[in-house]
C-alpha atoms as a PDB file:
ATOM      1  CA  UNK A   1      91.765 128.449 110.679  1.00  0.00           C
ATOM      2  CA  UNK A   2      91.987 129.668 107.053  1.00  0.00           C
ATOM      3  CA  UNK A   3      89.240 131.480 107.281  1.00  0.00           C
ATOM      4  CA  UNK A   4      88.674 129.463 103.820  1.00  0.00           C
ATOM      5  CA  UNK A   5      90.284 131.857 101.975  1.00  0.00           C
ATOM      6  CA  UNK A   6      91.849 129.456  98.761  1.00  0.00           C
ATOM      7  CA  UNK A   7      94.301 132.415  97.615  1.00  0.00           C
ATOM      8  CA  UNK A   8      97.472 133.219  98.999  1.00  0.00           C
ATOM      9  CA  UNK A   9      99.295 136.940  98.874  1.00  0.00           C
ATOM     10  CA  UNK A  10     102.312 136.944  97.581  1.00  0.00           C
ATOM     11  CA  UNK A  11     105.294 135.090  99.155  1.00  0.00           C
ATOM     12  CA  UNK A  12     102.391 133.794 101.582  1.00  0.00           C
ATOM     13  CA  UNK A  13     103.344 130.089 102.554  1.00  0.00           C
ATOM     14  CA  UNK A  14     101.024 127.260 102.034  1.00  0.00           C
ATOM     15  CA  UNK A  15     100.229 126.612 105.399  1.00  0.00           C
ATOM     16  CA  UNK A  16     101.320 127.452 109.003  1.00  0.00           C
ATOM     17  CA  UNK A  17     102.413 125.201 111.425  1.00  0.00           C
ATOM     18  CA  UNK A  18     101.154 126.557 114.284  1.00  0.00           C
ATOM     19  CA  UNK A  19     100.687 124.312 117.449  1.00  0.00           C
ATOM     20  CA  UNK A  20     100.568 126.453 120.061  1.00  0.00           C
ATOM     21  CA  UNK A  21      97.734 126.018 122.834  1.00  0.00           C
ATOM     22  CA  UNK A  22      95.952 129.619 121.206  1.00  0.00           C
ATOM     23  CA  UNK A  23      95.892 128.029 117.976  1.00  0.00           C
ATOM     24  CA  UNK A  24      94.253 124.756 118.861  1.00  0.00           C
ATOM     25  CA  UNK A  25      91.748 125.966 121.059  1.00  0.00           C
ATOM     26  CA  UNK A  26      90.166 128.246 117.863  1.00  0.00           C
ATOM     27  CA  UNK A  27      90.665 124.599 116.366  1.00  0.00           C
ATOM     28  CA  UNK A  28      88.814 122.702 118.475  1.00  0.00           C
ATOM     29  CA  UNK A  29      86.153 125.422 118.942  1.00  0.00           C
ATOM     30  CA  UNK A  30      85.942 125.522 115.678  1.00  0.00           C
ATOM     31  CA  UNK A  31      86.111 121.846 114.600  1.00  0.00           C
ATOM     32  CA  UNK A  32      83.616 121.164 117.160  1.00  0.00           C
ATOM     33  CA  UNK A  33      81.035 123.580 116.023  1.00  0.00           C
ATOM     34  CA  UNK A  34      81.288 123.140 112.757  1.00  0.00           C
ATOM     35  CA  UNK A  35      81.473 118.834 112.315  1.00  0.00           C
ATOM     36  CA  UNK A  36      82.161 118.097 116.180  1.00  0.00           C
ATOM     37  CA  UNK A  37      79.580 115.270 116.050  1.00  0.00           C
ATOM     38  CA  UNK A  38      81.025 113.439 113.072  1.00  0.00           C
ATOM     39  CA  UNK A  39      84.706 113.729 114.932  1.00  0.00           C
ATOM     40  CA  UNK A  40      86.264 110.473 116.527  1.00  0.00           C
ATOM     41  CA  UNK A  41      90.397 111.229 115.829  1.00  0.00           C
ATOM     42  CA  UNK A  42      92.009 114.608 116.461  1.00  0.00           C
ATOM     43  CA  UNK A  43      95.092 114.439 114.312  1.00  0.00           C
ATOM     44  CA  UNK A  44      98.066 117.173 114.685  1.00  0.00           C
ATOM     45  CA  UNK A  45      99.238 117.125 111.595  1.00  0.00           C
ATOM     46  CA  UNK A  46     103.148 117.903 110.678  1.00  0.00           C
ATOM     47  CA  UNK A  47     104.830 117.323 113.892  1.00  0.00           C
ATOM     48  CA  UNK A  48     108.240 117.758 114.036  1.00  0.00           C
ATOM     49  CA  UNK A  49     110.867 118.376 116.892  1.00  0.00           C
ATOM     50  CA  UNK A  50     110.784 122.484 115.686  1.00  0.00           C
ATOM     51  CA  UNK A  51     106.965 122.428 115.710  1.00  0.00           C
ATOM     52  CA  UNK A  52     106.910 122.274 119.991  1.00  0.00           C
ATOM     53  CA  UNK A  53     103.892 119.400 119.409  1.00  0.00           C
ATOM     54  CA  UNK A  54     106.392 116.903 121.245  1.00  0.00           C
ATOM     55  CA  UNK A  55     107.634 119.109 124.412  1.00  0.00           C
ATOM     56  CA  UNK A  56     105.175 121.939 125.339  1.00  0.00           C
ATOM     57  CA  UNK A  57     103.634 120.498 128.185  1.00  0.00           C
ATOM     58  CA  UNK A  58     100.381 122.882 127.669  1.00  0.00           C
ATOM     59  CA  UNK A  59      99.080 121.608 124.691  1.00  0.00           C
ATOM     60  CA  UNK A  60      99.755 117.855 126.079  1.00  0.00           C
ATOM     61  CA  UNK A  61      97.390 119.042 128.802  1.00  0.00           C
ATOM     62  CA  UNK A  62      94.705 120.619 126.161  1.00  0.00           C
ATOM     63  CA  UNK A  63      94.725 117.514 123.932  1.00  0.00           C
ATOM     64  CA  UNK A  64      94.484 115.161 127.022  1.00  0.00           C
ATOM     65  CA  UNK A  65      91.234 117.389 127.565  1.00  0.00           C
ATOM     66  CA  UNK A  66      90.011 117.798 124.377  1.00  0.00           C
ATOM     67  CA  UNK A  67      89.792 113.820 124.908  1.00  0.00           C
ATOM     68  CA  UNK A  68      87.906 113.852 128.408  1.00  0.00           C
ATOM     69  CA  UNK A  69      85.394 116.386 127.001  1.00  0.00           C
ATOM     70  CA  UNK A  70      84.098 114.880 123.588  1.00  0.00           C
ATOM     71  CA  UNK A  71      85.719 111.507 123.767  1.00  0.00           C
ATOM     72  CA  UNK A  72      87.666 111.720 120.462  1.00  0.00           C
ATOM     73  CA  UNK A  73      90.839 110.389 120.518  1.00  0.00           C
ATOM     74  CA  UNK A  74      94.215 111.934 119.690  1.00  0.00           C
ATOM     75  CA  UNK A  75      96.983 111.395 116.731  1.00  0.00           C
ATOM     76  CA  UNK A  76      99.287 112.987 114.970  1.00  0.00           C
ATOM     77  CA  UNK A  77     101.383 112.652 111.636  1.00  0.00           C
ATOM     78  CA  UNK A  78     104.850 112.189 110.996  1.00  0.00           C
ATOM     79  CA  UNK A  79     107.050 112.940 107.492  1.00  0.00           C
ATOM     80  CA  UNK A  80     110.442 113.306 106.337  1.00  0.00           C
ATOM     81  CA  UNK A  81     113.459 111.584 106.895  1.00  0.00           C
ATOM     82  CA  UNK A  82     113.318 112.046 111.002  1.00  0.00           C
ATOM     83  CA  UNK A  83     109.620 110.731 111.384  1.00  0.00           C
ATOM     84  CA  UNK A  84     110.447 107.015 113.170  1.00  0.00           C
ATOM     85  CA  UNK A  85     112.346 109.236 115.804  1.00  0.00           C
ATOM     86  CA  UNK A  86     109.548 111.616 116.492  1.00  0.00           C
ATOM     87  CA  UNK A  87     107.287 108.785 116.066  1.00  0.00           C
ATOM     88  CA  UNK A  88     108.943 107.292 119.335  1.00  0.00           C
ATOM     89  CA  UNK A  89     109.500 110.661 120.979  1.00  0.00           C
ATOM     90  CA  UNK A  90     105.844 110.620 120.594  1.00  0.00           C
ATOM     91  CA  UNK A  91     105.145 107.845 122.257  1.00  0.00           C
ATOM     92  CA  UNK A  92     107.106 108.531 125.774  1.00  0.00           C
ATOM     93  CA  UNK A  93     104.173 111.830 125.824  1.00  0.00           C
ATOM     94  CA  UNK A  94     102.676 110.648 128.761  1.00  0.00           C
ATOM     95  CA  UNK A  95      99.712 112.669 130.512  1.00  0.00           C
ATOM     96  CA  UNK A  96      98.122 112.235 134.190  1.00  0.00           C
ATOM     97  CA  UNK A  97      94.861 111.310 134.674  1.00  0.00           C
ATOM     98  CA  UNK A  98      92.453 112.880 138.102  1.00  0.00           C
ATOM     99  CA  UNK A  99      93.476 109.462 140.036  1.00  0.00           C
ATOM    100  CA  UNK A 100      97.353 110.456 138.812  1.00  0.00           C
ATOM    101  CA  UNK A 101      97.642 107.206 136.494  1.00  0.00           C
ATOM    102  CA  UNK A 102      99.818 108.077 133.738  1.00  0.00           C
ATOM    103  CA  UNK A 103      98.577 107.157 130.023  1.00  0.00           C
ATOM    104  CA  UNK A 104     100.064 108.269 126.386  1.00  0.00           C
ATOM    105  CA  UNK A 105      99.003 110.858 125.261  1.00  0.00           C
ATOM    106  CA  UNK A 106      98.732 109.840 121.354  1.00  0.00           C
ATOM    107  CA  UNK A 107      96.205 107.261 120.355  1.00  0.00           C
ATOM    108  CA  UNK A 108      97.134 106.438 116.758  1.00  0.00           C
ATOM    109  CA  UNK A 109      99.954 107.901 114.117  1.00  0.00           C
ATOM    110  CA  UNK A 110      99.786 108.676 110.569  1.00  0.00           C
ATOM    111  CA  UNK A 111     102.938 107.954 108.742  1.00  0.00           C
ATOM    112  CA  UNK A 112     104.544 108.000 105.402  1.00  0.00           C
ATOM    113  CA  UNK A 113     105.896 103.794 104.435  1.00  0.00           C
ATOM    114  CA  UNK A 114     106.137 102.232 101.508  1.00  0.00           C
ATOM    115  CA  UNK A 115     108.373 100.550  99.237  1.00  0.00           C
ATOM    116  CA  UNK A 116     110.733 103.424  99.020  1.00  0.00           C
ATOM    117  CA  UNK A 117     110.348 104.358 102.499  1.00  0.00           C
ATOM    118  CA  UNK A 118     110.214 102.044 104.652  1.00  0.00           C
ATOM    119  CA  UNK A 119     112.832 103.643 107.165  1.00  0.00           C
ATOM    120  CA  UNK A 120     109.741 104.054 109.585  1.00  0.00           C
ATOM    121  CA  UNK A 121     109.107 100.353 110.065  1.00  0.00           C
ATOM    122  CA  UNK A 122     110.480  99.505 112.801  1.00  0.00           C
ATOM    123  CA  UNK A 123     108.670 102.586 115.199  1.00  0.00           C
ATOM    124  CA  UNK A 124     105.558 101.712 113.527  1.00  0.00           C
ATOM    125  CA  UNK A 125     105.723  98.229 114.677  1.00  0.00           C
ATOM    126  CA  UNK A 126     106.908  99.338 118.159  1.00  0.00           C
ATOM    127  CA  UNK A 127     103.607 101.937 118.149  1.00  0.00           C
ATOM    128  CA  UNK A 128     101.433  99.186 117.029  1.00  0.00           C
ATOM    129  CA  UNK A 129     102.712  96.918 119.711  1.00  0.00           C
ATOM    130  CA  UNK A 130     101.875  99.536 122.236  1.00  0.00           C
ATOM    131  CA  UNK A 131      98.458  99.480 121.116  1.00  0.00           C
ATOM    132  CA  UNK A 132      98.838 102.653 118.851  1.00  0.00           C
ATOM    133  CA  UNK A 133      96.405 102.348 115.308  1.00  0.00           C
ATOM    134  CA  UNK A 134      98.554 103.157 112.187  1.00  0.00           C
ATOM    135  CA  UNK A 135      97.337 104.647 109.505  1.00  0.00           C
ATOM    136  CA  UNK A 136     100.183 104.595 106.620  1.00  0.00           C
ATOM    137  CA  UNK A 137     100.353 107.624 104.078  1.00  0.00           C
ATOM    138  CA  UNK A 138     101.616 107.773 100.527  1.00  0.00           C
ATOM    139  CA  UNK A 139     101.283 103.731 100.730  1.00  0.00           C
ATOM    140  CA  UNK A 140     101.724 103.618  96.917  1.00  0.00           C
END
């Protein structure tokens, strides 16, 4: 996506949170190509309620077919001070499969908890309980 280019112009941000449809399907093509055999998790990282990640029902539908067609599954990761609530805005993401059973669409959720923040601990129990894997994030 970078093109692995390590230097920025001027006034350039850092990165780009992009997560339109467009965007991850050069991801995906990409990722797949490049280490698509060593891939079992397909994180979107930096979701937010601005990003669109949690409400654009065409990426739902590309992720929940990135999953049918190489089996990885799907996450994302949370930060700041809002990330229990997106966390369990997350988790009502619900796609359809071919026999129109619903499933979530998120497999697993990075998040930021430790002894400073630990804000998120109640949503990451309640993911956990739904059979979500955590995977905690500045744990020290």
């Amino acid at each position: 996506v970078a093109d692995w280019n390590v230097e920025l112009e001027e006034d350039a941000p850092h990165e780009v949170k992009d997560h339109s449809v467009e965007n991850f399907l050069k991801q995906i093509e990409e990722s797949n190509e490049y280490i698509g055999e060593y891939i079992d998790l397909y994180q979107v990282h930096s979701a937010t309620f601005e990003s669109g990640i949690l409400t654009d029902k065409r990426i739902h539908k590309a992720l929940d077919q990135c999953r049918l067609e190489h089996g990885w599954k799907i996450g994302l990761s949370v930060s700041g001070p809002n990330q229990d609530d997106v966390l369990r805005e997350a988790m009502k993401i619900q796609v359809a499969n071919e026999n129109g059973d619903r499933r979530r669409l998120f497999d697993s959720v990075q998040c930021t908890y430790n002894l400073l923040e630990q804000k998120p601990g109640p949503a990451l129990q309640e993911a956990h309980d739904a059979g979500m894997d955590i995977i905690i994030k500045e744990g020290l």
